[in-house]
PDB file of N, CA and C in Angstrom:
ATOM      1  N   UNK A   1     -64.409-123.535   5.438  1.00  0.00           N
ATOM      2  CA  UNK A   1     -64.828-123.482   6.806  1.00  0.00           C
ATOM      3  C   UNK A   1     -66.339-123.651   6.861  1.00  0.00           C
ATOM      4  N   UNK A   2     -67.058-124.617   7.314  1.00  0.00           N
ATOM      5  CA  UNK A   2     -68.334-124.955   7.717  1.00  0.00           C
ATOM      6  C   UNK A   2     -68.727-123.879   8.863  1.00  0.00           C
ATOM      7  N   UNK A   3     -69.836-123.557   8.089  1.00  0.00           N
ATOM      8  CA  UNK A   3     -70.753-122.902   9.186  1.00  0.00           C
ATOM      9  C   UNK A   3     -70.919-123.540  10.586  1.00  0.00           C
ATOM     10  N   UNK A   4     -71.223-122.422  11.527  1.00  0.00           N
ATOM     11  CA  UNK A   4     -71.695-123.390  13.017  1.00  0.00           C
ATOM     12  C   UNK A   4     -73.198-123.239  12.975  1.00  0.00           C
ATOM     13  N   UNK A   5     -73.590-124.296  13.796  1.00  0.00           N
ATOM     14  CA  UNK A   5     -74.942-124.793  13.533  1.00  0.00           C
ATOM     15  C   UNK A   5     -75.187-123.606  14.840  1.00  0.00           C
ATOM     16  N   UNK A   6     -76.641-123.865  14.798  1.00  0.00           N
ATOM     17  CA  UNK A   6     -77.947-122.954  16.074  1.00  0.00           C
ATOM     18  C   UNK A   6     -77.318-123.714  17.427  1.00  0.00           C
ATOM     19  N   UNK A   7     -77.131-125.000  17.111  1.00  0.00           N
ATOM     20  CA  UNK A   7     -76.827-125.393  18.435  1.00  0.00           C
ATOM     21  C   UNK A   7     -75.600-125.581  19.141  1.00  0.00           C
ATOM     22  N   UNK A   8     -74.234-125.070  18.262  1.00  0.00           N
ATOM     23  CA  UNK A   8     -72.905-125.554  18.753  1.00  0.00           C
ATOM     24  C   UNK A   8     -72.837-123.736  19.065  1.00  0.00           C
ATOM     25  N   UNK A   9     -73.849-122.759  17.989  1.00  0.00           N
ATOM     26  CA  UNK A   9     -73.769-121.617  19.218  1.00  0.00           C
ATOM     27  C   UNK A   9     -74.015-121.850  20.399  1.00  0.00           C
ATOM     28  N   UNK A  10     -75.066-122.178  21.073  1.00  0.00           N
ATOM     29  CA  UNK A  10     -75.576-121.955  22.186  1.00  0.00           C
ATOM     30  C   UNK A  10     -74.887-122.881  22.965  1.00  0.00           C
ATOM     31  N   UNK A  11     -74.334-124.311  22.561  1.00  0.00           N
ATOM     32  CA  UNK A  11     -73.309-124.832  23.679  1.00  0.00           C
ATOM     33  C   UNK A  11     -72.076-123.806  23.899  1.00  0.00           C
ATOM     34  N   UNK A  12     -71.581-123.230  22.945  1.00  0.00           N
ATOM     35  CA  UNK A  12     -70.398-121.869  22.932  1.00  0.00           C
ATOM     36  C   UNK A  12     -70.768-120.726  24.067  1.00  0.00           C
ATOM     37  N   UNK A  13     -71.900-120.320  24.025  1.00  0.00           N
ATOM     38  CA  UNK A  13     -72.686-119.330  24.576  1.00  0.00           C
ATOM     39  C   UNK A  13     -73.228-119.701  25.940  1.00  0.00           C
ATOM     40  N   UNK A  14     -73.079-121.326  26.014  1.00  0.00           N
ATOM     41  CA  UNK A  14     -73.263-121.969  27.679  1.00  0.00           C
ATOM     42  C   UNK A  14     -72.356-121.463  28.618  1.00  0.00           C
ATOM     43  N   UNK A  15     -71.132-122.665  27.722  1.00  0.00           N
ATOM     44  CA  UNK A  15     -69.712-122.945  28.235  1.00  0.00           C
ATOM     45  C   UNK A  15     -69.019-121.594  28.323  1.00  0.00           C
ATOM     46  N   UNK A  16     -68.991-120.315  27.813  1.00  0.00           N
ATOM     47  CA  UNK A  16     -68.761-119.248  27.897  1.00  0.00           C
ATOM     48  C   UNK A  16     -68.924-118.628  29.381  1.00  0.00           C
ATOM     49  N   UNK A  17     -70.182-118.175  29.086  1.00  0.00           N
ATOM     50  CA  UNK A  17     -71.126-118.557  30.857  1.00  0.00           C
ATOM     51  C   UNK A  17     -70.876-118.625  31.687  1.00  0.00           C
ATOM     52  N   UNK A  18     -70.996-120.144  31.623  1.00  0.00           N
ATOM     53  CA  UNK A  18     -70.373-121.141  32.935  1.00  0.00           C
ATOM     54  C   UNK A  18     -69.183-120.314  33.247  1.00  0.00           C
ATOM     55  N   UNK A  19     -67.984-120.211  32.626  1.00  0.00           N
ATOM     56  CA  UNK A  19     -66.805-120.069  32.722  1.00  0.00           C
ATOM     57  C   UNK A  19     -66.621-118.801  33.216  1.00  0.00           C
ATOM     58  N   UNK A  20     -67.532-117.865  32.515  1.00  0.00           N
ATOM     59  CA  UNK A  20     -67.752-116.533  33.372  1.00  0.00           C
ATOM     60  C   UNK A  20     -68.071-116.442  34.689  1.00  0.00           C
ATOM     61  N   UNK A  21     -68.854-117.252  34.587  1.00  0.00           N
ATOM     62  CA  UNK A  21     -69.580-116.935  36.329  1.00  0.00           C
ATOM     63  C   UNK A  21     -68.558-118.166  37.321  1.00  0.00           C
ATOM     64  N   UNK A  22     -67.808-118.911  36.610  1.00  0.00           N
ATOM     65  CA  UNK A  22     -67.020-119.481  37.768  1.00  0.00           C
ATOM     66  C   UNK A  22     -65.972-118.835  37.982  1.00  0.00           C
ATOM     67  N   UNK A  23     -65.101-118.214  37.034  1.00  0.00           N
ATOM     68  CA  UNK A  23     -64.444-117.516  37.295  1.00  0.00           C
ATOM     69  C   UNK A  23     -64.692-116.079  37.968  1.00  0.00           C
ATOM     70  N   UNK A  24     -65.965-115.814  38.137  1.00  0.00           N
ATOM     71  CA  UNK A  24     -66.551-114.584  38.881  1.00  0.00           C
ATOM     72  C   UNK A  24     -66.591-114.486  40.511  1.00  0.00           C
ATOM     73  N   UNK A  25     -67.194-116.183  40.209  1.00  0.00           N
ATOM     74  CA  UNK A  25     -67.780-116.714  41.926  1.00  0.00           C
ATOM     75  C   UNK A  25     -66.723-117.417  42.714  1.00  0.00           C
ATOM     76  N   UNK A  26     -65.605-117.873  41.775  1.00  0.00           N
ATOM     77  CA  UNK A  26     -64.279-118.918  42.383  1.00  0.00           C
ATOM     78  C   UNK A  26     -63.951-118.127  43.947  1.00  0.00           C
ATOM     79  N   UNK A  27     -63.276-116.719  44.138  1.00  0.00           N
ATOM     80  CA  UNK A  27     -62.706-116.308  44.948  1.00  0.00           C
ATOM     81  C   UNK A  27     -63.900-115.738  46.165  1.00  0.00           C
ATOM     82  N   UNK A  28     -65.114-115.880  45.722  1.00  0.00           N
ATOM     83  CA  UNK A  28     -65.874-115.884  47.071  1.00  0.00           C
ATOM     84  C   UNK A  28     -66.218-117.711  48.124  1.00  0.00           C
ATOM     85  N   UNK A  29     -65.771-118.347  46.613  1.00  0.00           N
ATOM     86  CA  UNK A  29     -65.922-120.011  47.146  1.00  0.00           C
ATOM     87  C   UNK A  29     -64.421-120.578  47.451  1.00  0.00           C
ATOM     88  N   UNK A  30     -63.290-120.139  47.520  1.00  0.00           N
ATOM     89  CA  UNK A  30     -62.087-119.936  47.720  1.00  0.00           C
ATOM     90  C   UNK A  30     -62.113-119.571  49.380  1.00  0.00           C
ATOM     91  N   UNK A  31     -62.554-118.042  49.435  1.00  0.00           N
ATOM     92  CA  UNK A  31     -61.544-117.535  50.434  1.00  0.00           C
ATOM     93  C   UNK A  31     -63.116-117.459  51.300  1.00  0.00           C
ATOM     94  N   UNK A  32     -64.193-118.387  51.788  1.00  0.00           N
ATOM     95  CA  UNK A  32     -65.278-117.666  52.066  1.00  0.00           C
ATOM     96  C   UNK A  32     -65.122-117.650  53.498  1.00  0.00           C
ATOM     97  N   UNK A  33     -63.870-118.043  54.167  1.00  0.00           N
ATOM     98  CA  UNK A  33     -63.842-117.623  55.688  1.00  0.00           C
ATOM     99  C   UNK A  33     -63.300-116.774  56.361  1.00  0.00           C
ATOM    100  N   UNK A  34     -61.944-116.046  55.481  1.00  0.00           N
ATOM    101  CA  UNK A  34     -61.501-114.971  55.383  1.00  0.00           C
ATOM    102  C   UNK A  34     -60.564-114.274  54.543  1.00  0.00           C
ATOM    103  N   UNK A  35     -60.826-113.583  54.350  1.00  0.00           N
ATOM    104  CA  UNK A  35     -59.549-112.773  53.031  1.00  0.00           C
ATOM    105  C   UNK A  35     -58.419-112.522  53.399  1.00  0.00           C
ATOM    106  N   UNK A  36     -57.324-112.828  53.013  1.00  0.00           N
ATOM    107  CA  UNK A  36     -55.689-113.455  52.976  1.00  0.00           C
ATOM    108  C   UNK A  36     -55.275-112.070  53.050  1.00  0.00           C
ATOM    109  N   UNK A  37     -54.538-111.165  53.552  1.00  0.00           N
ATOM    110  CA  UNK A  37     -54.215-109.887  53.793  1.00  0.00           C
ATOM    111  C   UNK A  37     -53.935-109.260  52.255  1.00  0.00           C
ATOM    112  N   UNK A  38     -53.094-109.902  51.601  1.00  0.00           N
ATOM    113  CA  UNK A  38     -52.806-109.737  50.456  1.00  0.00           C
ATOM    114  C   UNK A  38     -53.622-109.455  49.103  1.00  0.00           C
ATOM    115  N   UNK A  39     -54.834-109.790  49.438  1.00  0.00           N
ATOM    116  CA  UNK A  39     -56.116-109.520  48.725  1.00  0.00           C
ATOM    117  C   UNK A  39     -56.756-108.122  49.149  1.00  0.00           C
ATOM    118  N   UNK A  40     -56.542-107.983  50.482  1.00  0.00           N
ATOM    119  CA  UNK A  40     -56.974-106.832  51.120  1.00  0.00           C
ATOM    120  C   UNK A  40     -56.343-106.010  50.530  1.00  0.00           C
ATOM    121  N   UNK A  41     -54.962-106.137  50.975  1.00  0.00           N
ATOM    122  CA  UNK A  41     -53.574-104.733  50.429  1.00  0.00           C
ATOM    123  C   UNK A  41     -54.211-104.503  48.881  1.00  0.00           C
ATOM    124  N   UNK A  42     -54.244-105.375  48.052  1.00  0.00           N
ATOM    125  CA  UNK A  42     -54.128-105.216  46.380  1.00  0.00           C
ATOM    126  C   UNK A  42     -55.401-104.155  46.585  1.00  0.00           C
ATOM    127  N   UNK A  43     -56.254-105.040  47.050  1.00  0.00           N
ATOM    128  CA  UNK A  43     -58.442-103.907  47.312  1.00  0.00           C
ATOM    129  C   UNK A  43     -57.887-102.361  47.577  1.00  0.00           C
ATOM    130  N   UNK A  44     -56.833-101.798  48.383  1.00  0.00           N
ATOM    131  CA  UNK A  44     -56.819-100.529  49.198  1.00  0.00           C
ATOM    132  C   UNK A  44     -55.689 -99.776  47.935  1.00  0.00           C
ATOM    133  N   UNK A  45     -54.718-100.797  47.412  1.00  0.00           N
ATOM    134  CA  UNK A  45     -53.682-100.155  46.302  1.00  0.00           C
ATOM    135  C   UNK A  45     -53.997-100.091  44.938  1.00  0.00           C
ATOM    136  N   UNK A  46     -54.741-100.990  44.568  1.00  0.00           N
ATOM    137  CA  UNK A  46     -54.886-100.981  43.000  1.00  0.00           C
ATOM    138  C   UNK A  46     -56.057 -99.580  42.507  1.00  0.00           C
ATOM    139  N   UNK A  47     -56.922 -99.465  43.083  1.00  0.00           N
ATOM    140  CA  UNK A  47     -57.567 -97.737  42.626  1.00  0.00           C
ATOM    141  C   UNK A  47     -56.459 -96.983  42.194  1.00  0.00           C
ATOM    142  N   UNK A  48     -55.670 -96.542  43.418  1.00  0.00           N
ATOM    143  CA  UNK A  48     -54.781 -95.664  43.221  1.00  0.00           C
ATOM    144  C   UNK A  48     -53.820 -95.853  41.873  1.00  0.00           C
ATOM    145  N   UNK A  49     -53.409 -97.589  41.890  1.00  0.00           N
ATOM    146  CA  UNK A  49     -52.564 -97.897  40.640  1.00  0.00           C
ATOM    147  C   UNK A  49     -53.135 -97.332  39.098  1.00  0.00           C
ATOM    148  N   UNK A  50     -54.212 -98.027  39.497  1.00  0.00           N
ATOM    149  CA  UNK A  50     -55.739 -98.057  37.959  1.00  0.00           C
ATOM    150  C   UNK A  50     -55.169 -95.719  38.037  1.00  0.00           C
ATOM    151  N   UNK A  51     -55.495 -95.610  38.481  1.00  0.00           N
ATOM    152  CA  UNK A  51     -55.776 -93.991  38.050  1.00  0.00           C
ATOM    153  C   UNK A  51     -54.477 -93.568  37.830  1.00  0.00           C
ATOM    154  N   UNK A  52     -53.243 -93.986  38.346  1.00  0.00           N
ATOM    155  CA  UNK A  52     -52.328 -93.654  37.845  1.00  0.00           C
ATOM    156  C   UNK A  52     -51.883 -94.039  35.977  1.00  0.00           C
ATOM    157  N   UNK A  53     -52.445 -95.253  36.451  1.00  0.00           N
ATOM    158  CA  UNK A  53     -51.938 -95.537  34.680  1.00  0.00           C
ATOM    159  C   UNK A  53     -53.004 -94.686  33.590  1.00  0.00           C
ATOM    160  N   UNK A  54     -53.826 -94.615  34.174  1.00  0.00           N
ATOM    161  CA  UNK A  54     -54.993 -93.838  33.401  1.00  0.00           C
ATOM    162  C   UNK A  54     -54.537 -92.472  33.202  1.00  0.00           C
ATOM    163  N   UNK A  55     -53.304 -91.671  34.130  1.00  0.00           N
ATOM    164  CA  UNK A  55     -53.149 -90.798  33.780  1.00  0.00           C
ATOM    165  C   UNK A  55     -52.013 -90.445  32.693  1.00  0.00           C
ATOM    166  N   UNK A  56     -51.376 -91.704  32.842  1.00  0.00           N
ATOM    167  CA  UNK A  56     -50.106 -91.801  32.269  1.00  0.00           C
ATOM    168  C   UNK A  56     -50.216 -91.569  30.805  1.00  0.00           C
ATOM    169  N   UNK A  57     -51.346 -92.648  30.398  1.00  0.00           N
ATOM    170  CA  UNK A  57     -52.331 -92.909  29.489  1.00  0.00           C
ATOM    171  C   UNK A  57     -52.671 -91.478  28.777  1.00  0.00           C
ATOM    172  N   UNK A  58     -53.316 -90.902  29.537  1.00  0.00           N
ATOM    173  CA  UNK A  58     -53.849 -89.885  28.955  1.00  0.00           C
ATOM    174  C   UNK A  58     -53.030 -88.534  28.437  1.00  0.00           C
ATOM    175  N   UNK A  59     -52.006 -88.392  29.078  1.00  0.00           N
ATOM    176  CA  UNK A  59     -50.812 -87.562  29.013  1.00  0.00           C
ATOM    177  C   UNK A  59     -49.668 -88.010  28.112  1.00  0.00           C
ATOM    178  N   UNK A  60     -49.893 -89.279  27.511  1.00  0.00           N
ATOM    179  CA  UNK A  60     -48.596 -89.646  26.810  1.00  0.00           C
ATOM    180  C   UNK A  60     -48.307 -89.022  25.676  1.00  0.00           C
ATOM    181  N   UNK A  61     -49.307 -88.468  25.189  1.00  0.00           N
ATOM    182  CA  UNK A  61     -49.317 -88.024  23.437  1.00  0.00           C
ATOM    183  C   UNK A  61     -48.982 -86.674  23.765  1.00  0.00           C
ATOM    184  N   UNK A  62     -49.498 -85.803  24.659  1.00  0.00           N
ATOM    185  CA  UNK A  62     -49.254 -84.580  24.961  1.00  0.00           C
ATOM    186  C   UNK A  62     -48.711 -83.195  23.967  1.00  0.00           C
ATOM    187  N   UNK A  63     -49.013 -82.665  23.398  1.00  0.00           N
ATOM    188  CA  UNK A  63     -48.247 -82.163  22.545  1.00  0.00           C
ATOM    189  C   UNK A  63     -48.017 -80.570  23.605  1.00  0.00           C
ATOM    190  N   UNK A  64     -47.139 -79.988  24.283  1.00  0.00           N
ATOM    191  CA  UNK A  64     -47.303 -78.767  24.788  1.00  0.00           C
ATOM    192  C   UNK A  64     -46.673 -77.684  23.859  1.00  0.00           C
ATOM    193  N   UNK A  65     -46.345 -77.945  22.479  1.00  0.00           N
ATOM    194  CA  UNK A  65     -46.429 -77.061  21.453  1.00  0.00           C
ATOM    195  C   UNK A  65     -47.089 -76.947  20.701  1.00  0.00           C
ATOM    196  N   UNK A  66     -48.750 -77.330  20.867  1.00  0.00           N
ATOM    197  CA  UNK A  66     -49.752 -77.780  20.061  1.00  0.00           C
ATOM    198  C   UNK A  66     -50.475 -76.605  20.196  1.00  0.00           C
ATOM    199  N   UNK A  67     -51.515 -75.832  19.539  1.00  0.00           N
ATOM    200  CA  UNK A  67     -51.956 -74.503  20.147  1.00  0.00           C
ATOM    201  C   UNK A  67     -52.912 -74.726  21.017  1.00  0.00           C
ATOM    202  N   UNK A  68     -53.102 -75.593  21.936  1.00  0.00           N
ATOM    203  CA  UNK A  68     -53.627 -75.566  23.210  1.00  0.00           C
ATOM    204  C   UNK A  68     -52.642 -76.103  24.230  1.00  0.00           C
ATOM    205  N   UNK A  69     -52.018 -75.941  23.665  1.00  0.00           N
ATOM    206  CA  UNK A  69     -51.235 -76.721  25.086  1.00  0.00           C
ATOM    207  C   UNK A  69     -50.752 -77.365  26.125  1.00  0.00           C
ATOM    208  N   UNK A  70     -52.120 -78.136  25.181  1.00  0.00           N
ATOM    209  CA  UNK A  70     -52.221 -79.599  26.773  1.00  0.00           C
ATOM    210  C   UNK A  70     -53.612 -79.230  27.468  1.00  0.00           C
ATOM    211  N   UNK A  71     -53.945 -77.935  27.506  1.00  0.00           N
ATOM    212  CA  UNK A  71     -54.857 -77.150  28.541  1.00  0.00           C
ATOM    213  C   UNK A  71     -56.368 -78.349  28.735  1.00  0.00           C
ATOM    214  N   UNK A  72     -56.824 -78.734  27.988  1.00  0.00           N
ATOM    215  CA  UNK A  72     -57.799 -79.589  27.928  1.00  0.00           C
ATOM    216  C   UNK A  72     -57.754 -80.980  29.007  1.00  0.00           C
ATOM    217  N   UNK A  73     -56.309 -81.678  28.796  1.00  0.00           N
ATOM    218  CA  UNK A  73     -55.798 -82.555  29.054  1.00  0.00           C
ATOM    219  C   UNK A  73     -55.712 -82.652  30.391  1.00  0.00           C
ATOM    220  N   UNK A  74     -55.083 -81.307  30.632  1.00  0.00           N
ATOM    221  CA  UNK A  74     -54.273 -80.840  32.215  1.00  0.00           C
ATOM    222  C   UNK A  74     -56.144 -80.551  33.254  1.00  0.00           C
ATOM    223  N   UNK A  75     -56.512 -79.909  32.279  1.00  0.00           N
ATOM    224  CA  UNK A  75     -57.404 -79.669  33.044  1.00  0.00           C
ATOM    225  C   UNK A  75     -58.816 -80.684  33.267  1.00  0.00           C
ATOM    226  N   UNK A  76     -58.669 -81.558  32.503  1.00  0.00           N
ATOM    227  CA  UNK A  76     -59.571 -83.267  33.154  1.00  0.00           C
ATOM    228  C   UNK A  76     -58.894 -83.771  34.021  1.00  0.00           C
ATOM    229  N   UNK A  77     -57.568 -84.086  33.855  1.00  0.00           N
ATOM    230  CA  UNK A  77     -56.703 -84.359  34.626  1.00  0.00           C
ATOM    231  C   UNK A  77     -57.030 -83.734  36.409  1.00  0.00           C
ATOM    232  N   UNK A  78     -56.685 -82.322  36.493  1.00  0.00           N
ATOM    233  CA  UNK A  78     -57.349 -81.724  37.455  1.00  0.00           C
ATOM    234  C   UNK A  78     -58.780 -81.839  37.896  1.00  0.00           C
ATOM    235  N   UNK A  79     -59.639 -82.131  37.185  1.00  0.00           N
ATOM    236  CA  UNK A  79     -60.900 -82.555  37.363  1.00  0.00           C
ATOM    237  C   UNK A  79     -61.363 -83.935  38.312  1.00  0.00           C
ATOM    238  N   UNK A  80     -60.414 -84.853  37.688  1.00  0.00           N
ATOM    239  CA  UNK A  80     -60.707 -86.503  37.833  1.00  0.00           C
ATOM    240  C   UNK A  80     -59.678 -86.372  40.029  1.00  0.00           C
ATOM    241  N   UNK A  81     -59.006 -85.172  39.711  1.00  0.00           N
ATOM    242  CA  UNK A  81     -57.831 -85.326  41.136  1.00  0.00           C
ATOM    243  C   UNK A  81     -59.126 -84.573  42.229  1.00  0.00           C
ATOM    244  N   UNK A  82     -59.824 -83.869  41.574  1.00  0.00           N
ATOM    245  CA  UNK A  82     -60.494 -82.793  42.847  1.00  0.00           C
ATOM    246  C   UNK A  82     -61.600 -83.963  42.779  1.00  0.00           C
ATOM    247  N   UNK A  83     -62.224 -84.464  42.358  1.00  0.00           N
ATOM    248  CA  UNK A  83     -63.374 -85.290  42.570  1.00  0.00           C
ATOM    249  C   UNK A  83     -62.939 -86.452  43.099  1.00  0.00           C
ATOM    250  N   UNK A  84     -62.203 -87.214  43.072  1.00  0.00           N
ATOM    251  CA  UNK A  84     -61.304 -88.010  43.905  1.00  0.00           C
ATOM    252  C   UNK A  84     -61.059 -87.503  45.291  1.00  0.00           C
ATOM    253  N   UNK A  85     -60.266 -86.283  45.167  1.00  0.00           N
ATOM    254  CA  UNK A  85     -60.016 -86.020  46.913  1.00  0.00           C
ATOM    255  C   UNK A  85     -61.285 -85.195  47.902  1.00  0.00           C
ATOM    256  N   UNK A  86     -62.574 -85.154  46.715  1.00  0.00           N
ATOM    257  CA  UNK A  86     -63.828 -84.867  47.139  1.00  0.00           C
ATOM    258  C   UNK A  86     -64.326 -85.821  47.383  1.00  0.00           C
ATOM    259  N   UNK A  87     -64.866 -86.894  46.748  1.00  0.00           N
ATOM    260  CA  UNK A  87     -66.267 -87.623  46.852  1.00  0.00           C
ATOM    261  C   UNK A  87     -65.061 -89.395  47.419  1.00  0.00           C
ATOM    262  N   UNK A  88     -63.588 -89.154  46.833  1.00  0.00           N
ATOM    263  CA  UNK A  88     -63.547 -90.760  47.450  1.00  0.00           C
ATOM    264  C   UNK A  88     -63.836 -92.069  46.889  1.00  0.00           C
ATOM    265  N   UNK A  89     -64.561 -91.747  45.088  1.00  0.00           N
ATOM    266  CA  UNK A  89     -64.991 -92.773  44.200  1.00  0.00           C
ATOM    267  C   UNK A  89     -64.577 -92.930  43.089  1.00  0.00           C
ATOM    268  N   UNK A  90     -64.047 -94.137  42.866  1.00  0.00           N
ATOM    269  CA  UNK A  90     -62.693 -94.129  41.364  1.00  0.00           C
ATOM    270  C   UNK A  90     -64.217 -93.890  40.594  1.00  0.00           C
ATOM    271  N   UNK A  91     -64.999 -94.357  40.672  1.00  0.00           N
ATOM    272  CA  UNK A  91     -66.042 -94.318  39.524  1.00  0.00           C
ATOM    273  C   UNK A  91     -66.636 -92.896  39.034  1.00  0.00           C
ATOM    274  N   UNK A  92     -66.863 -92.382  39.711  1.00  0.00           N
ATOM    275  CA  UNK A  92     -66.935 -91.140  39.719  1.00  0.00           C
ATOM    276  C   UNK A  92     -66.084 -90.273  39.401  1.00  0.00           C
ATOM    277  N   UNK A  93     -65.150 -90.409  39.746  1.00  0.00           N
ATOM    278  CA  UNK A  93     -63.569 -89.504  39.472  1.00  0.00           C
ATOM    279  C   UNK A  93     -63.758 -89.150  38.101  1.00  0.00           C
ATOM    280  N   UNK A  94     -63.652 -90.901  37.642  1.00  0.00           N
ATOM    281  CA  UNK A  94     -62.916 -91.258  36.470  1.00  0.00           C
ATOM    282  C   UNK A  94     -64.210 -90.849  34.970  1.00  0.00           C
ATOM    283  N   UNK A  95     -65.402 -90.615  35.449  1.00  0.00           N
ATOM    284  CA  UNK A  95     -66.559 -90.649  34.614  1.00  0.00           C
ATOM    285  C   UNK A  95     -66.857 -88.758  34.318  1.00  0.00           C
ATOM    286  N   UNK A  96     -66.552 -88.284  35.827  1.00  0.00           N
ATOM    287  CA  UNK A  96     -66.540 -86.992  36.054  1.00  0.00           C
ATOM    288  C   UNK A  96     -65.754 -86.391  35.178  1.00  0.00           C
ATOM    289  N   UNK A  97     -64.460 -86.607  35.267  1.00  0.00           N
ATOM    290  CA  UNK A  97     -63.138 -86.265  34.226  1.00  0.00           C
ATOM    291  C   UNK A  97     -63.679 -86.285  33.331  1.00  0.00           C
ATOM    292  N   UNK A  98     -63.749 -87.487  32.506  1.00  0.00           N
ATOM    293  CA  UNK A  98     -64.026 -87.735  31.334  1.00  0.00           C
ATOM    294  C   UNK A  98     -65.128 -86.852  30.710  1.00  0.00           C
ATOM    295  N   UNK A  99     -66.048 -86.712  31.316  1.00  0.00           N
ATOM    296  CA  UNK A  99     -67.457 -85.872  31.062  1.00  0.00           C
ATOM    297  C   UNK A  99     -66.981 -84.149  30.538  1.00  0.00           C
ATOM    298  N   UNK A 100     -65.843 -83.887  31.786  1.00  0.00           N
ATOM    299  CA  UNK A 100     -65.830 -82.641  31.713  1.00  0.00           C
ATOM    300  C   UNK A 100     -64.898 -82.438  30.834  1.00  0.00           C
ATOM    301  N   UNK A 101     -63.939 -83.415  30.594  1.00  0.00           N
ATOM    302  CA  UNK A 101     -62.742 -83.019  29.414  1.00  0.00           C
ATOM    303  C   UNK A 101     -63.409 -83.185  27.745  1.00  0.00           C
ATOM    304  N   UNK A 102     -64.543 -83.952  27.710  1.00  0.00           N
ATOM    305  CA  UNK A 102     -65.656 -84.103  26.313  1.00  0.00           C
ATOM    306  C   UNK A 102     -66.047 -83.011  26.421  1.00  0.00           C
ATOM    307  N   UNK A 103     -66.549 -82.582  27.587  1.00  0.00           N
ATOM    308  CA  UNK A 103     -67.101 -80.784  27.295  1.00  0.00           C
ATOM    309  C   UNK A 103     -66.183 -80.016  26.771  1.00  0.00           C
ATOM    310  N   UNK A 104     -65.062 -79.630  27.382  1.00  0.00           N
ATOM    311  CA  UNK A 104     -64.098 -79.125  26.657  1.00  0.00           C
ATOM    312  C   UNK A 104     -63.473 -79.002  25.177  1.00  0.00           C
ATOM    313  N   UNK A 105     -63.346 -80.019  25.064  1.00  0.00           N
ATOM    314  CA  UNK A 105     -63.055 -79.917  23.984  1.00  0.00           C
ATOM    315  C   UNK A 105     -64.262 -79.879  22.806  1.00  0.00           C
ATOM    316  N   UNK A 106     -65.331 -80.184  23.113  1.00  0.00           N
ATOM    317  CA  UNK A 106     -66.224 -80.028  21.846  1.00  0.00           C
ATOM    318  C   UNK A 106     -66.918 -78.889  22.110  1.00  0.00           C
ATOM    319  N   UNK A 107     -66.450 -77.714  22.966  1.00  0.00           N
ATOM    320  CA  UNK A 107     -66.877 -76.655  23.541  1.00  0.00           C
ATOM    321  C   UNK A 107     -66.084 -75.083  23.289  1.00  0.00           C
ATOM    322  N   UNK A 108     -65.165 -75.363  24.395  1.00  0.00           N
ATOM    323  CA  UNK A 108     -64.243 -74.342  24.045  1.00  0.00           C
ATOM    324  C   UNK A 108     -63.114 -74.578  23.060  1.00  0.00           C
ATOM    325  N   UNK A 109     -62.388 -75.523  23.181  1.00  0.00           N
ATOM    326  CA  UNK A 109     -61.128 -75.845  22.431  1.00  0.00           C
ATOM    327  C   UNK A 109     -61.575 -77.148  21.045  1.00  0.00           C
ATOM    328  N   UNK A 110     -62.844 -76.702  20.766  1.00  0.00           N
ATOM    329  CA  UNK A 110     -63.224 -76.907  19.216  1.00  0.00           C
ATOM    330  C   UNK A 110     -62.811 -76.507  18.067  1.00  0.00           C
ATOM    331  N   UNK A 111     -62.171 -77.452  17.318  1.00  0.00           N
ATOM    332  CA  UNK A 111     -61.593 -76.596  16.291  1.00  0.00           C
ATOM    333  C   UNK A 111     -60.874 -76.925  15.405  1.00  0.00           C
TER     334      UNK A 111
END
């Protein structure tokens, strides 16, 4: 296998790019007179979807005969739901959780 030269990187590293940012910018140069309801619905349902699977995710391994009991788990879990039905921001929810279930466990349920 031949090395790639300095310059068939940077055509790689163009065309990459390009392809990024058209595929970024397509659906504002697509739909730029109005958004198709169906784009809307997915915008208002998919948060909710995204955090569901995230929880699913996170709960699958679960051990509730483990000597914590999940307690760590359950309780980010609870974390990521009250900051959600507080503040209203998957980003936040989901960063919040996470923050506070790393505390946890490298905190109390260290070990």
């Amino acid at each position: 296998m031949m090395p790639i030269s300095p310059a068939q990187s940077w055509a790689i590293i163009l065309v990459v790019a390009a392809t990024t940012a058209a595929i970024r910018f397509l659906p504002f140069w697509v739909f730029h007179s109005s958004t198709p309801r169906v784009i809307l619905y997915l915008g208002k349902v998919l948060p909710g979807a995204v955090m569901a699977m995230l929880v699913v995710y996170c709960l699958k391994d679960l051990d509730p005969l483990a000597a914590d009991h999940g307690l760590p788990q359950i309780l980010g879990v609870a974390m990521v739901a009250l900051l959600h039905k507080w503040k209203h921001n998957t980003l936040l929810s989901i960063a919040g959780g996470t923050v506070f279930y790393m505390m946890l466990i490298q905190t109390l349920f260290a070990g």
